[in-house]
Protein backbone atom coordinates (compact mmCIF):
# COMPACT_ATOMS: atom_id res chain seq x y z
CA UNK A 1 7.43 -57.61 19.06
CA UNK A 2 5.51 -56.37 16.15
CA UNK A 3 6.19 -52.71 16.40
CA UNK A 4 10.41 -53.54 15.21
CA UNK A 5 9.46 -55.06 12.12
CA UNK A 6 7.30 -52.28 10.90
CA UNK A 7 8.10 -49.25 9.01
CA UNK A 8 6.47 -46.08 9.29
CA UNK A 9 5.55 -43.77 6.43
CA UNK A 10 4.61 -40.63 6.52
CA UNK A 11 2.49 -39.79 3.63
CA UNK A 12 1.04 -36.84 4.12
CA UNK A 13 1.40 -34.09 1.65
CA UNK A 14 3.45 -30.94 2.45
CA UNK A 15 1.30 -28.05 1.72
CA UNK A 16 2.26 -26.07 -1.79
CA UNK A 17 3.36 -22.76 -1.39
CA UNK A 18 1.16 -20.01 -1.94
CA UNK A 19 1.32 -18.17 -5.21
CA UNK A 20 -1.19 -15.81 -4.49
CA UNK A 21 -3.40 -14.13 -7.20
CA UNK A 22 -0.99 -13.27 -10.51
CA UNK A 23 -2.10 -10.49 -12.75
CA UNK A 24 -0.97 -9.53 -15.93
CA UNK A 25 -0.89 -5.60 -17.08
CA UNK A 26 -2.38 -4.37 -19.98
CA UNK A 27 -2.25 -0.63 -20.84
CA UNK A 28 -3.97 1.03 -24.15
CA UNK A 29 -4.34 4.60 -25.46
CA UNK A 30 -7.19 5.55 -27.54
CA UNK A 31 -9.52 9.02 -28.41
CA UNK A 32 -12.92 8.58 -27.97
CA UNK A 33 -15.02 11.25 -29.50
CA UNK A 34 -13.64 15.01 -28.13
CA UNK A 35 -11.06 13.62 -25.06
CA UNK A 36 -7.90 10.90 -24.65
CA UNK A 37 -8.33 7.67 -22.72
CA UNK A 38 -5.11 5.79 -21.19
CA UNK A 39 -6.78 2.69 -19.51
CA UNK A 40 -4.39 0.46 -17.66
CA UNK A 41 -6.21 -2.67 -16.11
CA UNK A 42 -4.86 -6.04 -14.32
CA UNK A 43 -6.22 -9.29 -15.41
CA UNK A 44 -5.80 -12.29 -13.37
CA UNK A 45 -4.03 -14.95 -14.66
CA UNK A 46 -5.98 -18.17 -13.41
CA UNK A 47 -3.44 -20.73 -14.31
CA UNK A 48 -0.79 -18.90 -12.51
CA UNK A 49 -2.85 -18.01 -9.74
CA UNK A 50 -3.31 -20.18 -6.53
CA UNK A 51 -6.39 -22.19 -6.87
CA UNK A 52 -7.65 -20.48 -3.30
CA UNK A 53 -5.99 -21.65 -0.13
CA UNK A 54 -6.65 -19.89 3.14
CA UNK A 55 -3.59 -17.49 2.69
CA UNK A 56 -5.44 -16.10 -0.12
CA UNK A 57 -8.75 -17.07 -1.16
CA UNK A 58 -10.14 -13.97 0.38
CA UNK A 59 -7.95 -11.17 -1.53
CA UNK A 60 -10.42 -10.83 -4.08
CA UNK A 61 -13.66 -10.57 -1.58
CA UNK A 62 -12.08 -7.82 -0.08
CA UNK A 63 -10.78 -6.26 -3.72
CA UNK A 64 -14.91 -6.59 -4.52
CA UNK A 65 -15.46 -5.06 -1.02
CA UNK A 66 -13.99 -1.80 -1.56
CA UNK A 67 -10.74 -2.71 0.65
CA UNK A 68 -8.10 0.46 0.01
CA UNK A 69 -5.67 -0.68 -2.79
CA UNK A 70 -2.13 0.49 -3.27
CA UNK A 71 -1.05 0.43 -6.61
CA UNK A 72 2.15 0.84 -8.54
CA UNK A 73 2.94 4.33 -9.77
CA UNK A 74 2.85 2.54 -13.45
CA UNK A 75 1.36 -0.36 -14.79
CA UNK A 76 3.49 -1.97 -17.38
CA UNK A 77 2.23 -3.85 -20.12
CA UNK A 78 2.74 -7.26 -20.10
CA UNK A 79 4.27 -7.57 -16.74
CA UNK A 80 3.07 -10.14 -13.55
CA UNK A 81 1.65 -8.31 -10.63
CA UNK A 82 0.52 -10.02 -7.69
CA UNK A 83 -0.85 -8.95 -4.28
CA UNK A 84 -0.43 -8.82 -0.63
CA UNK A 85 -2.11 -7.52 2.20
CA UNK A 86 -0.23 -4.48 4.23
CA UNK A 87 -0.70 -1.76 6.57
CA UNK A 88 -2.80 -3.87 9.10
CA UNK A 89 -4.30 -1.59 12.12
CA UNK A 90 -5.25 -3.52 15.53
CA UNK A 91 -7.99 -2.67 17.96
CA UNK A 92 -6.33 -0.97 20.91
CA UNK A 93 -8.35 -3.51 23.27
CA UNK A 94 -8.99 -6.88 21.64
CA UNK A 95 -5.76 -6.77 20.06
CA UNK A 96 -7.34 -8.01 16.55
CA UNK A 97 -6.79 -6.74 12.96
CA UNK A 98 -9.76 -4.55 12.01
CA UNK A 99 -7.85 -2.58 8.69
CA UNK A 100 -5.67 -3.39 6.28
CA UNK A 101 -4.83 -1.91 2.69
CA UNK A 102 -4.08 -4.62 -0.74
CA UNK A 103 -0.53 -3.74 -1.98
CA UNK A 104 -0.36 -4.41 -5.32
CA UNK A 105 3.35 -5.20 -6.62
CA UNK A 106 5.04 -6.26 -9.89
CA UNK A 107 6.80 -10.35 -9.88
CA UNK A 108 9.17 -11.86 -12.01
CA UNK A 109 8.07 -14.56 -14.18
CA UNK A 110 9.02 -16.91 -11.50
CA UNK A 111 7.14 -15.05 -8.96
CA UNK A 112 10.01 -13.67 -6.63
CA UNK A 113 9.08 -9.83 -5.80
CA UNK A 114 10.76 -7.45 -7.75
CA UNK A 115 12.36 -4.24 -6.19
C-alpha cells in the first residue's frame, strides 16, 4: 500500500496576528498671531502597522467616513496608540451590526494594551 509509506505535510501558513493600525502621538504648543494653539495629532506608523488583513483593513475607511471616534483624554507625545472598534449597535430585526464607534487606546512598545 502506497498510502503507509508516505508522509504528510502540512504546509500551510498560520495566519499572523493582527497588529492593527499603530500610531504614534505628537503634541506641540505654539502662538500664532493674537491666540495659543496646542495641536495633538496621531500619525500612523506604517512599518508597525498591519499591512491590511480583513480584521483591519477597513479602520481607516471608516476613520475617513466620519465613523464616531473615542479618544484618550490626553495624547502623549511619543507614545503607540492603536485602534479598535467598540460600542457595536444591532438591528432589532436582522440581527446585524449597523453602528459602531473607533476606540482609540495607548500600546506598549510591544503592542499589549495598556490600562
Amino acid at each position: 500500500m502506497e498510502s503507509e509509506n508516505c508522509l504528510l505535510l502540512d504546509l500551510a501558513e498560520e495566519p499572523n496576528e493582527c497588529k492593527g493600525i499603530i500610531f504614534r502621538g505628537h503634541v506641540s504648543q505654539y502662538f500664532d498671531g493674537n491666540k495659543l494653539v496646542l495641536k495633538q495629532e496621531l500619525r500612523i506608523l506604517k512599518r508597525k502597522s498591519c499591512p491590511g488583513c480583513e480584521k483591519c483593513v477597513f479602520l481607516l475607511d471608516e476613520i475617513n467616513e466620519g465613523t464616531h471616534i473615542i479618544f484618550p483624554d490626553e495624547i502623549k507625545n511619543g507614545k503607540l496608540y492603536s485602534c479598535k472598534v467598540t460600542n457595536m449597535s444591532r438591528d432589532y430585526e436582522t440581527g446585524y451590526v449597523d453602528g459602531w464607534d473607533i476606540l482609540i487606546y495607548e500600546v506598549k512598545e510591544n503592542g499589549v494594551e495598556r490600562k
